[in-house]
Each structure stands twice: as C-alpha cells, then as structure tokens.
Protein backbone atom coordinates (compact mmCIF):
# COMPACT_ATOMS: atom_id res chain seq x y z
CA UNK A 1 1.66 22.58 14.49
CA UNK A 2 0.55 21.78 17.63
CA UNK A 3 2.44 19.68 19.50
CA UNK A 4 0.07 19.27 22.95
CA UNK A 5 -1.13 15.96 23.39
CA UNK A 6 -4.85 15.80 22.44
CA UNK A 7 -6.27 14.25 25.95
CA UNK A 8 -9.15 16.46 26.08
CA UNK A 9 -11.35 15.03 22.88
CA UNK A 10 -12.59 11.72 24.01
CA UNK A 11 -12.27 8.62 22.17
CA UNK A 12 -15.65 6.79 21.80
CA UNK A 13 -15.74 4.08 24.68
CA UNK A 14 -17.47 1.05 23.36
CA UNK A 15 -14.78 0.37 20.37
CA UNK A 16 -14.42 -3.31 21.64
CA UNK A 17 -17.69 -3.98 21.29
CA UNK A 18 -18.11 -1.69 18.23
CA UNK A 19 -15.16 -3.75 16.64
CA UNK A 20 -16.47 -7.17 17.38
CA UNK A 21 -19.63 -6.18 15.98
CA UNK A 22 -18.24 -4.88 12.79
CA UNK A 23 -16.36 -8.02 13.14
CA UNK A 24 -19.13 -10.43 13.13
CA UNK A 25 -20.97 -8.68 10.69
CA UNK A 26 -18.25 -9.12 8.24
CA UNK A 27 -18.45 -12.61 8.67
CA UNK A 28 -21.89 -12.64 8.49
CA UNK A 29 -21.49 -11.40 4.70
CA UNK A 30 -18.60 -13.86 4.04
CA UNK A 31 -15.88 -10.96 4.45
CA UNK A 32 -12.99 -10.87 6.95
CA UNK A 33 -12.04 -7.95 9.01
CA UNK A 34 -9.33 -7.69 11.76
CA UNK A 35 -9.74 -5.98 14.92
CA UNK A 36 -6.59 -3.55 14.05
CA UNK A 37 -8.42 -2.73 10.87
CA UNK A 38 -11.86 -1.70 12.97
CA UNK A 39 -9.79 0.02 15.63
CA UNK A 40 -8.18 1.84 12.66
CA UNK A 41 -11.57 2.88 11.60
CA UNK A 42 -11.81 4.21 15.35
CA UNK A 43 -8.54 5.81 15.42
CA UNK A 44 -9.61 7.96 12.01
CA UNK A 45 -13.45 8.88 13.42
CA UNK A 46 -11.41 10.28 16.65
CA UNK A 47 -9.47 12.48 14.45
CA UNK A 48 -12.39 13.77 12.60
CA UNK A 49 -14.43 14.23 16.10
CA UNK A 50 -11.68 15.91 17.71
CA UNK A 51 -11.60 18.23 14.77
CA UNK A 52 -7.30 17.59 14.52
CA UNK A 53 -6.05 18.96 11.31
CA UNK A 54 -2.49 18.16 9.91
CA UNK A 55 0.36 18.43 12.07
CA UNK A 56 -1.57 17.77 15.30
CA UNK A 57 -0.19 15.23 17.67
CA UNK A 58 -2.38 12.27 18.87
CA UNK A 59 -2.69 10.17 21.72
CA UNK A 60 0.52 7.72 22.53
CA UNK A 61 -0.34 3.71 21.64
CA UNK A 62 -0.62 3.27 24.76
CA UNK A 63 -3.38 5.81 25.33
CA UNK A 64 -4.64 4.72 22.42
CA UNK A 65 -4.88 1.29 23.90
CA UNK A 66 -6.39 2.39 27.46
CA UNK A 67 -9.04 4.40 25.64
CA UNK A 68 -9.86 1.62 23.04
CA UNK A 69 -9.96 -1.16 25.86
CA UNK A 70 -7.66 -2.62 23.51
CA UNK A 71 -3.86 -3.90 23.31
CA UNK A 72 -1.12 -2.06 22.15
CA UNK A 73 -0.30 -4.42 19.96
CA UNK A 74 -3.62 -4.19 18.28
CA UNK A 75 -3.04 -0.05 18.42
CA UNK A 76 0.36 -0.64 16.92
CA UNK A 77 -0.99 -2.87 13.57
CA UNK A 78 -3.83 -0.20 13.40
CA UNK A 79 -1.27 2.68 13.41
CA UNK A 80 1.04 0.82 10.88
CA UNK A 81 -2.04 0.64 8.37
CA UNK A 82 -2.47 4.33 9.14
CA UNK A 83 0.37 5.36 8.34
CA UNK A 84 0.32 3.35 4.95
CA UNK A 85 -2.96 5.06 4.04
CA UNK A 86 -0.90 8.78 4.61
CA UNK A 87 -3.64 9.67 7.51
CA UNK A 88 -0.61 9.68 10.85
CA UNK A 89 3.12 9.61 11.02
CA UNK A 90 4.86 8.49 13.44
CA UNK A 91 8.14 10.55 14.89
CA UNK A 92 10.71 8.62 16.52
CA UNK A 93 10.99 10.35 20.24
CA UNK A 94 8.53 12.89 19.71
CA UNK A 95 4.67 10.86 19.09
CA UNK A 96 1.74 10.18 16.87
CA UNK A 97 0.52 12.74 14.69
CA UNK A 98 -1.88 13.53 12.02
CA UNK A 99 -0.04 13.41 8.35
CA UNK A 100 0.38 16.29 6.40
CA UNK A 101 1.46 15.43 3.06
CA UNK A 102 -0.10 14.13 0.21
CA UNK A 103 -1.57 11.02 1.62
CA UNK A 104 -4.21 12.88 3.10
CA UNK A 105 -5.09 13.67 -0.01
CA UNK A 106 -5.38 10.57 -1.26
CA UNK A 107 -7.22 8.62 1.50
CA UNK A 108 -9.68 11.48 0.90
CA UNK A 109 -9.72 10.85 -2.82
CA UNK A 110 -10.41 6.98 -2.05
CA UNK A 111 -12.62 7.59 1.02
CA UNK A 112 -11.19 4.78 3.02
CA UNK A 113 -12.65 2.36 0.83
CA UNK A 114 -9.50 -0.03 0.66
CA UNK A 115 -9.61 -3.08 2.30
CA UNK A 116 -6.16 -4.22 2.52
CA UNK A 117 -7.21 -8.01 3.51
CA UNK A 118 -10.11 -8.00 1.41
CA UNK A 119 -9.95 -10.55 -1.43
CA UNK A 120 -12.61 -8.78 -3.40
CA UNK A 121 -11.01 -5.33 -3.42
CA UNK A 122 -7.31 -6.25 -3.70
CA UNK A 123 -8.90 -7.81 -6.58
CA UNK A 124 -10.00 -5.02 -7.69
CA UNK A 125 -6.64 -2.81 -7.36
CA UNK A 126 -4.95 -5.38 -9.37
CA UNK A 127 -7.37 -5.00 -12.40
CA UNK A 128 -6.94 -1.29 -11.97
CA UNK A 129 -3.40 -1.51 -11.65
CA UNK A 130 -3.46 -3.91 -15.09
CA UNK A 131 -4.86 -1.29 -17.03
CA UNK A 132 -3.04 1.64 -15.94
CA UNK A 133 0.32 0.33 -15.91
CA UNK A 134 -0.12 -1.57 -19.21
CA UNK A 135 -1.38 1.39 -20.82
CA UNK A 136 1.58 3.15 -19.10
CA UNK A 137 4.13 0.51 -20.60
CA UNK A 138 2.88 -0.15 -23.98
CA UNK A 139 3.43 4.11 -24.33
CA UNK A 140 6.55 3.70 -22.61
CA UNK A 141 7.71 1.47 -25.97
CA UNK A 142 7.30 4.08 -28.49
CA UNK A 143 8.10 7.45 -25.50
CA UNK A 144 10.91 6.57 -23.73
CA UNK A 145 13.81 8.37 -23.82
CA UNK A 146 17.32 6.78 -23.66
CA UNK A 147 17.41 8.36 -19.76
CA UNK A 148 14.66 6.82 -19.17
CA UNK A 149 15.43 3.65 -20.24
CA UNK A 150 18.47 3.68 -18.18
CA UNK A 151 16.46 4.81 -15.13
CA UNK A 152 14.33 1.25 -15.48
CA UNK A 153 16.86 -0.51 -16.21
CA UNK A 154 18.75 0.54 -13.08
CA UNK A 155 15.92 -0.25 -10.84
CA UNK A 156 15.67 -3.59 -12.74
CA UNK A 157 19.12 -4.85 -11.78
CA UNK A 158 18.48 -3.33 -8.28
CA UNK A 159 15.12 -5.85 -8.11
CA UNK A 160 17.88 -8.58 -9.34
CA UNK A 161 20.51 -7.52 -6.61
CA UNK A 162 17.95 -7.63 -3.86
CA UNK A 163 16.37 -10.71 -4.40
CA UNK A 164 20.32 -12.46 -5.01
CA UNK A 165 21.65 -10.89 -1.95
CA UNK A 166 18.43 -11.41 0.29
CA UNK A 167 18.05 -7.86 0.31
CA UNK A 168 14.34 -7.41 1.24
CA UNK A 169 14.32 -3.69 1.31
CA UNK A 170 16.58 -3.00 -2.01
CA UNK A 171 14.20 -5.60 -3.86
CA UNK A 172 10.88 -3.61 -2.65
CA UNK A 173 12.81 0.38 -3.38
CA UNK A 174 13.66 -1.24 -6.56
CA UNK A 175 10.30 -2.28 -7.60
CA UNK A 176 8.64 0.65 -6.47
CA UNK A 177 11.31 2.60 -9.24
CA UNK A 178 11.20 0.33 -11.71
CA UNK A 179 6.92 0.31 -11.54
CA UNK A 180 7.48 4.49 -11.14
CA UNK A 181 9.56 4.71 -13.72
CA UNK A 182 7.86 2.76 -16.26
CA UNK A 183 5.10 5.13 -15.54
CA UNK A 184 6.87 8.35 -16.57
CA UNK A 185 8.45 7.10 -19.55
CA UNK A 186 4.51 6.78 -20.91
CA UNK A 187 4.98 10.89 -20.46
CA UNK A 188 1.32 10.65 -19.64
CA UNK A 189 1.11 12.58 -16.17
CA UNK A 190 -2.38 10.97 -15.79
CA UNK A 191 -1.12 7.83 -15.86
CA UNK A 192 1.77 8.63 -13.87
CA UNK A 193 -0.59 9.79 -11.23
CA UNK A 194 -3.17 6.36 -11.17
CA UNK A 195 0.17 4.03 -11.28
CA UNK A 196 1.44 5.94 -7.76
CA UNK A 197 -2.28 6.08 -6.25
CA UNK A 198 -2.81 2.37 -6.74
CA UNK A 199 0.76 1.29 -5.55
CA UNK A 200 0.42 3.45 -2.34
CA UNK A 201 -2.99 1.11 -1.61
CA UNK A 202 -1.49 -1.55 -2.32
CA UNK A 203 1.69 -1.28 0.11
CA UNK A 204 -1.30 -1.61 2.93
CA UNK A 205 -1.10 -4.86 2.34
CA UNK A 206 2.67 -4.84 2.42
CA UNK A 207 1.94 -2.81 5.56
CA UNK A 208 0.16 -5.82 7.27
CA UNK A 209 3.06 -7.84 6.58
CA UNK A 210 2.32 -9.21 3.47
CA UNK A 211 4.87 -9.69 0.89
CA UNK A 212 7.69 -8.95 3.42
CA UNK A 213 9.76 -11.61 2.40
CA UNK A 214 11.83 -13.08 -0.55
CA UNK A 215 10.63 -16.27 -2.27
CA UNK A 216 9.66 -17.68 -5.64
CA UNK A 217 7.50 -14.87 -6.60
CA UNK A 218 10.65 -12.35 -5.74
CA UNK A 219 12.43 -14.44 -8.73
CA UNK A 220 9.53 -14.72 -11.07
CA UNK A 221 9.19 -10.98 -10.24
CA UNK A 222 12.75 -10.01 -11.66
CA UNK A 223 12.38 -12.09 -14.74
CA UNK A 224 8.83 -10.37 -15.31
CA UNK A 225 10.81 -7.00 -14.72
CA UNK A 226 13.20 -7.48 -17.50
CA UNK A 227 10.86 -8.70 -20.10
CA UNK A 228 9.26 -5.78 -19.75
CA UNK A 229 12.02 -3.66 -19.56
CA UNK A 230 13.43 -5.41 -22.96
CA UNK A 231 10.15 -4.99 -24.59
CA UNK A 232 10.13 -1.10 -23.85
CA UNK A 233 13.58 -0.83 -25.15
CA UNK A 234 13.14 -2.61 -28.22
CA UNK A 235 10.01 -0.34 -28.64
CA UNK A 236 7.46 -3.53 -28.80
CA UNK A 237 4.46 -2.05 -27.17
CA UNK A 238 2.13 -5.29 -27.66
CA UNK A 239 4.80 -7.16 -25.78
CA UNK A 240 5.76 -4.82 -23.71
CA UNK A 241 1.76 -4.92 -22.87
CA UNK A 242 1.50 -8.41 -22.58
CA UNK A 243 4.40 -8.28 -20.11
CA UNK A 244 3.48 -6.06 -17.86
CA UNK A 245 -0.50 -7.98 -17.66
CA UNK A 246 1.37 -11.21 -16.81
CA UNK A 247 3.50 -9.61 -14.44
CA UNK A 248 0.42 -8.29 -11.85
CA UNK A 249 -1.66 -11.27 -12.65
CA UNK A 250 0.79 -13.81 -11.35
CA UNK A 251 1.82 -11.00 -8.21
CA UNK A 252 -2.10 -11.05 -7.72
CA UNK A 253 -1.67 -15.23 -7.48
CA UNK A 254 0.85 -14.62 -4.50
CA UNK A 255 -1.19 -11.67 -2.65
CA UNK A 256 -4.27 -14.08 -3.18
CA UNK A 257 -2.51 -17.39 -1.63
CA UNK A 258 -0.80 -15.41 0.66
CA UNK A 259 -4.15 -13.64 2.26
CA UNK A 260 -5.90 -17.32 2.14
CA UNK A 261 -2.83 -18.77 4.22
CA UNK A 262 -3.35 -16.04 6.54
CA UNK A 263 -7.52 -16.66 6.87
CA UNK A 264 -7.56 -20.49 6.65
CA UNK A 265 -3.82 -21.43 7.63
C-alpha cells in the first residue's frame, strides 16, 4: 500500500468546463446528468492516468476540489457515488484511497455504465433485478432449507422492526438480508451472484440520497416481504414468483417518482 499522497499525477484542468459540456449534452439528448456524477467520471480517469492501483491513497476533497475548480461539496457527492460503485474508500483520519475489494471487480465487470439518476437505466436494473430474483425465489419454494427459512424470516421481522421503530438503517440491513437470503435459498450460486451485483448498483441511487427515508413504500415494502417469505415457506413457487415481481415493480414506482421529484420538483 502506499500511503503518500498522489500530488505528482495531475488532474486534467478543464473538468468544469468538461462537466458542463457533458452536462449540456445530456440535455441535449433528453438525459440528466449532475455535475458530481461528471466530476466522478473525472475522479476515475485520474486514477487510471495516474496509473494508482488498489490500496493507493488519493488526493484529499479538498484537493480534489482545488484541482477540479470545483466545490467540495460537489467532490464529496462524487466520492460518495464512488465509493458505492467499490472504486475508493474512504478511512476516517487517514484519506481517500483506491478500493481493493471486490467492487473493483465489479465496476470493471459493468464498465461504469450505471447511471444512478438515469430513468432509462434504473429501468433497466429493475427488469434485471425482476428476473433474477424471481427466478431466485420461485427456486427458493421448492430449495429452501428450514435454516434458511428462518434466516428470511429473521430479516423479514427486522424490515418490520425498522420501519415501526423509525429505524432507517435496521429497515435497509434488513432488506439487503432478506433480498440476500432469498437468493441463497435458490442454491443457485449464479443467481446468488446477479441478485448481489444488481443490488450493489442499485444502492448508488441510495448513495445519492435516494430512498433514505421511511414512508409508505417502507410499509408496502414489509408486507411485500412477508408474502414472499410465506409463499417460499409454503413451497408455492408461482406465488412466491408473483410476489417477488410485484414487490420491485411497485419499489421501481417509488425510485421513478422519487428521481422525477428530484428533476422537475
């Protein structure tokens, strides 16, 4: 690891006016894109011109900021998106640095092409997500074991206690287990493996503050959980199926309203 501040590789100096013309051309084709999201573009081609492998420590924000022409704030959204694709991680008291776990592996798998504000491709993750994890639950009916089913069921009634208690964090650890484990009680490691890809681009959006709250999707979200649940452990696959595809299409509904609300007010 090298922990020496990498102030020698220079960042490229027209990212303002790089950003607002990615910017503009973006709404030019009808698409949205935020200036964090372009400076997080920026952040990723200094890494690869710098030639920093994992473990390397980059620039503070605020170097970041001075470099970009930018705001720290806008360095800070960019870095939070980062580190929700797996590409830096951030160390309390010691910096910025370059990830070295399996998220690197997995922005390389998607090439970057995840646009967490994008209608079209959240879109897109949700239909993916549909298939996988109904696929994933409908096997989960006639493969899960009775530790299994206690293992959803436990991150059911954690989804439950979260949402009752205003627990924003136990609701979203809950979910992610419940989702997770659903997943390997279809003892398909394939499908264990596209259910965990597709979540971890979709907490960008979560990233960006969306979904960070409790409201009436949290509710409908817990009911959804345990229908699903009770379908698996009453080994109903069609249900179980049908469950799990009403489930993500209404969450799609509230990622959809949400990012509109966010572009339009």
């Amino acid at each position: 690891m090298n922990d020496t501040p990498a102030t020698q590789a220079a960042l490229p100096t027209q990212a303002p006016l790089v950003a607002a013309a990615a910017v503009n051309g973006a709404e030019a084709r009808g698409e949205y894109r935020p200036g964090y999201e372009v400076v997080a573009e920026r952040i990723l081609e200094f890494i690869a011109e710098a030639r920093l492998v994992a473990g390397d420590r980059l620039p503070t924000e605020n170097d970041l900021a001075q470099r970009l022409n930018t705001s720290r704030a806008v360095v800070r959204e960019a870095v939070k998106i980062l580190s929700a694709l797996g590409r830096v991680r951030a160390h309390k008291g010691r910096g910025l640095f370059v990830a070295d776990d399996e998220g690197m592996l997995l922005t390389s798998r998607w090439g970057g092409f995840f646009r967490p504000v994008d209608l079209d491709h959240v879109l897109m993750l949700f239909e993916f997500r549909r298939v996988q994890e109904m696929a994933a639950s409908s096997l989960a009916a006639t493969r899960a074991t009775p530790a299994e089913l206690r293992t959803i069921e436990v991150a059911m009634q954690q989804c439950r206690h979260g949402f009752a208690h205003g627990q924003v964090e136990v609701f979203n650890q809950g979910d992610e287990e419940f989702h997770m484990a659903v997943a390997a009680a279809s003892h398909n490691t394939f499908l264990v493996s596209a259910v965990r890809d597709a979540r971890r681009l979709q907490r960008q959006s979560s990233a960006i503050g969306i979904h960070d709250t409790l409201g009436e999707g949290t509710e409908s979200a817990v009911e959804e959980h345990e229908a699903i649940y009770r379908a698996i452990r009453d080994g109903r696959p069609d249900e179980a199926a049908e469950a799990t595809a009403a489930h993500l299409d209404r969450t799609l509904e509230d990622y959809r309203r949400e990012i509109q609300r966010r572009l339009f007010g």
